[in-house]
Protein backbone atom coordinates (compact mmCIF):
# COMPACT_ATOMS: atom_id res chain seq x y z
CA UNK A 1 119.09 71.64 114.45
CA UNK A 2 119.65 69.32 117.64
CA UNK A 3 116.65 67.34 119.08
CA UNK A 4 117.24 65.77 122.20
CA UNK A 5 114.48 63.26 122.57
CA UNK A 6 113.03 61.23 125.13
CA UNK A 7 109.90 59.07 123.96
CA UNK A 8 107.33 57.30 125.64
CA UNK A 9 105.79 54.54 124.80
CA UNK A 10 102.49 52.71 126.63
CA UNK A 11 102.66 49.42 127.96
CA UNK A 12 103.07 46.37 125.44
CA UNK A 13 103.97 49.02 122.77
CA UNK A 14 107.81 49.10 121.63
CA UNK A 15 110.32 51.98 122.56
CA UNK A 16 112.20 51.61 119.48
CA UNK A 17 108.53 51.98 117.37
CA UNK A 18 107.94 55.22 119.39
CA UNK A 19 111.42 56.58 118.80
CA UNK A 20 111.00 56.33 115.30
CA UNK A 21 107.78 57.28 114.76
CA UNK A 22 109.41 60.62 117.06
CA UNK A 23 112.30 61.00 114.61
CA UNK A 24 110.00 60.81 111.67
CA UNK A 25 107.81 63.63 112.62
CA UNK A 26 110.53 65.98 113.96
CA UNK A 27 112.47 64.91 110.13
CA UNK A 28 108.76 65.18 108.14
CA UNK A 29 108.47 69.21 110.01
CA UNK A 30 111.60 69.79 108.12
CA UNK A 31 111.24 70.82 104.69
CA UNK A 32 114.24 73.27 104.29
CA UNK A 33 117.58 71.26 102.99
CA UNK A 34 119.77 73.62 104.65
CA UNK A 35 118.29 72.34 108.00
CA UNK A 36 120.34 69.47 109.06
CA UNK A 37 118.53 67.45 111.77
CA UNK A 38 120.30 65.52 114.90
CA UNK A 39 118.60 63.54 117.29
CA UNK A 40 120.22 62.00 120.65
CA UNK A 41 118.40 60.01 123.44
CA UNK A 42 120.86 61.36 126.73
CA UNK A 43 117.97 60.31 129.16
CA UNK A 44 118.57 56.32 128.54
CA UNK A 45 116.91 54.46 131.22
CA UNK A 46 115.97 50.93 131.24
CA UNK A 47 116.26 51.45 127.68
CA UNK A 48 119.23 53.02 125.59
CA UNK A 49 116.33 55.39 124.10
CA UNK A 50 114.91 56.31 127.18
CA UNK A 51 112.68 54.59 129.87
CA UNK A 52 109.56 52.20 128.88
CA UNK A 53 106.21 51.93 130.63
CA UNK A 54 105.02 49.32 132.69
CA UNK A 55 101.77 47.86 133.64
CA UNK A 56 100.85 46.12 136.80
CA UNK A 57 97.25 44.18 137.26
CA UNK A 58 95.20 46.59 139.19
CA UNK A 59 93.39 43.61 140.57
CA UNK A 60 95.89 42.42 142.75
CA UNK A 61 95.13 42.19 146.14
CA UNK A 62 98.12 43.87 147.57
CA UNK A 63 97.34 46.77 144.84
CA UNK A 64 93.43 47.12 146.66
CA UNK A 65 94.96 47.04 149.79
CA UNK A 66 97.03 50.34 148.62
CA UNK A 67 94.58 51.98 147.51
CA UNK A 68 91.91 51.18 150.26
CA UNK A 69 94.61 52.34 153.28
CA UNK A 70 95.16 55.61 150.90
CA UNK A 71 91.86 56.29 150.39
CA UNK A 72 90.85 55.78 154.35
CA UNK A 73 93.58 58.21 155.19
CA UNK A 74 92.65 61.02 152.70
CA UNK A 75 89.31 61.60 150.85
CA UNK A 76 89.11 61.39 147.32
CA UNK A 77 92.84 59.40 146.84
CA UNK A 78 93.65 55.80 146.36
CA UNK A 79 92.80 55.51 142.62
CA UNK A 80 94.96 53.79 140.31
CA UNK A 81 96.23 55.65 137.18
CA UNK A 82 98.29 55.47 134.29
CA UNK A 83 101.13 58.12 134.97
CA UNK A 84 102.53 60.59 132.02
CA UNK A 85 106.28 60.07 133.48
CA UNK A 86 108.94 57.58 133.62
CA UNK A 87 109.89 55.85 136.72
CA UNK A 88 112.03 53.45 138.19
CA UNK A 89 109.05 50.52 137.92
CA UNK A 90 110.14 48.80 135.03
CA UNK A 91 113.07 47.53 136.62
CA UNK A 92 110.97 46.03 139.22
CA UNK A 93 107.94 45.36 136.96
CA UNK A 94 109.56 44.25 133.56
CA UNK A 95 112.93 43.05 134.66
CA UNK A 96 112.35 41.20 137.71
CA UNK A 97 108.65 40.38 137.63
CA UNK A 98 108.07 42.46 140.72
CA UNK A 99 104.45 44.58 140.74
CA UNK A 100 105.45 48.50 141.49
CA UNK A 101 102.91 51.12 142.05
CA UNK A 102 104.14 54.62 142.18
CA UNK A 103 102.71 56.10 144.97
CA UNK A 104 103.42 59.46 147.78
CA UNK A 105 101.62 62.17 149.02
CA UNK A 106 102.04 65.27 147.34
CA UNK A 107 101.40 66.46 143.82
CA UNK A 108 103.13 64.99 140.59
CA UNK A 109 102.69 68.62 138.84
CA UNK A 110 105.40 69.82 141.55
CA UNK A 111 107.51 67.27 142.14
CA UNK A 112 111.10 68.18 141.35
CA UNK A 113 110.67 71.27 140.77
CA UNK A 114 111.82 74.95 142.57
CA UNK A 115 108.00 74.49 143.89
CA UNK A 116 108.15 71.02 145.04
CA UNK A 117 106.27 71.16 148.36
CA UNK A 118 103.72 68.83 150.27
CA UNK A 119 101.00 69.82 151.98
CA UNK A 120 101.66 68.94 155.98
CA UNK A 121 97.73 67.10 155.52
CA UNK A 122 98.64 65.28 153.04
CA UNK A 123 102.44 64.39 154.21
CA UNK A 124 100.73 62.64 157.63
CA UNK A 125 97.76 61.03 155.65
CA UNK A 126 100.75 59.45 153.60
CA UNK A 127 102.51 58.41 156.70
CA UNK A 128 99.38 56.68 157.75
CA UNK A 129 98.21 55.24 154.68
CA UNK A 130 101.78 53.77 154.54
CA UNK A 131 102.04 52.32 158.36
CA UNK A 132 97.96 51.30 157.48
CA UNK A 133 99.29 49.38 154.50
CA UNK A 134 102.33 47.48 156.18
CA UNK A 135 100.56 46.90 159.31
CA UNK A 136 97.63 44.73 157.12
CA UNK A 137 100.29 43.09 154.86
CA UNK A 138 103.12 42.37 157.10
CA UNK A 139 100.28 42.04 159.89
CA UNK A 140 101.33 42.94 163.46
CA UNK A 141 102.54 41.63 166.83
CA UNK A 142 100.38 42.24 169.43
C-alpha cells in the first residue's frame, strides 16, 4: 500500500509532530503483515512534509481595515477565519515576518476546481472592497 500524505498542522504546532502522528495511524489501521505500508510527502511546501499554518494577529489595524472595506462592500463578509487549506502565507507570515490574510471574492469550496466560478456580485464587491482598502491605507491624491 502507497499513502501519499499531506498533513496539516495548526499554528504553533509542529509539522513533523503531525506527520508522525499521520504515519502512525495509517501504520496502527494495518494489522495484516502481508500489507507493506509506504508513505511519501510529494506536496512539500514551505516544509519538505508539506505546507505549515500560519497565524496573523487579527487585531491589527490594517487586518480591521480589511475586513471593514469587505464587509461595506458585501453583507455578511469581512470575518476573519482560520482556513482548512494551505497557502502561500507562511512565506510571508513565518519567513519574513510579513502579516498575510487570504482573502478574494468567490467561494473556497470551488476554487480550483472544473466548477470554479465567481459570482459577477461578488467579483465587483471584491473589486471595491479592494480599491476601498488601498485607497484608506495608501490614502489618496486629491
Amino acid at each position: 500500500m502507497h499513502a501519499v500524505a499531506d498533513p496539516q498542522a495548526l499554528a504553533g504546532e509542529s509539522l513533523d509532530a503531525a506527520a508522525a502522528e499521520l504515519e502512525s495511524v495509517i501504520r496502527g489501521a494495518v494489522s495484516d503483515p502481508e500489507i507493506k505500508i509506504e508513505i511519501s510527502y510529494p506536496a512539500g511546501r514551505d516544509h519538505a512534509l508539506g505546507g505549515s499554518a500560519a497565524e496573523i494577529d487579527q487585531d491589527q489595524p490594517e487586518v480591521s481595515m480589511l475586513c471593514a472595506a469587505v464587509g461595506e462592500a458585501m453583507a455578511g463578509r469581512g470575518t476573519i477565519q482560520g482556513a482548512p487549506f494551505w497557502s502561500e502565507s507562511p512565506f510571508f507570515v513565518n519567513r519574513l515576518g510579513v502579516p498575510a490574510v487570504y482573502c478574494a471574492p468567490g467561494d473556497i469550496r470551488n476554487c480550483h476546481t472544473f466548477e470554479e466560478h465567481v459570482d459577477v456580485e461578488e467579483y465587483l464587491a471584491g473589486i471595491v472592497a479592494f480599491a476601498t482598502f488601498m485607497a484608506r491605507y495608501c490614502g489618496i491624491v486629491e
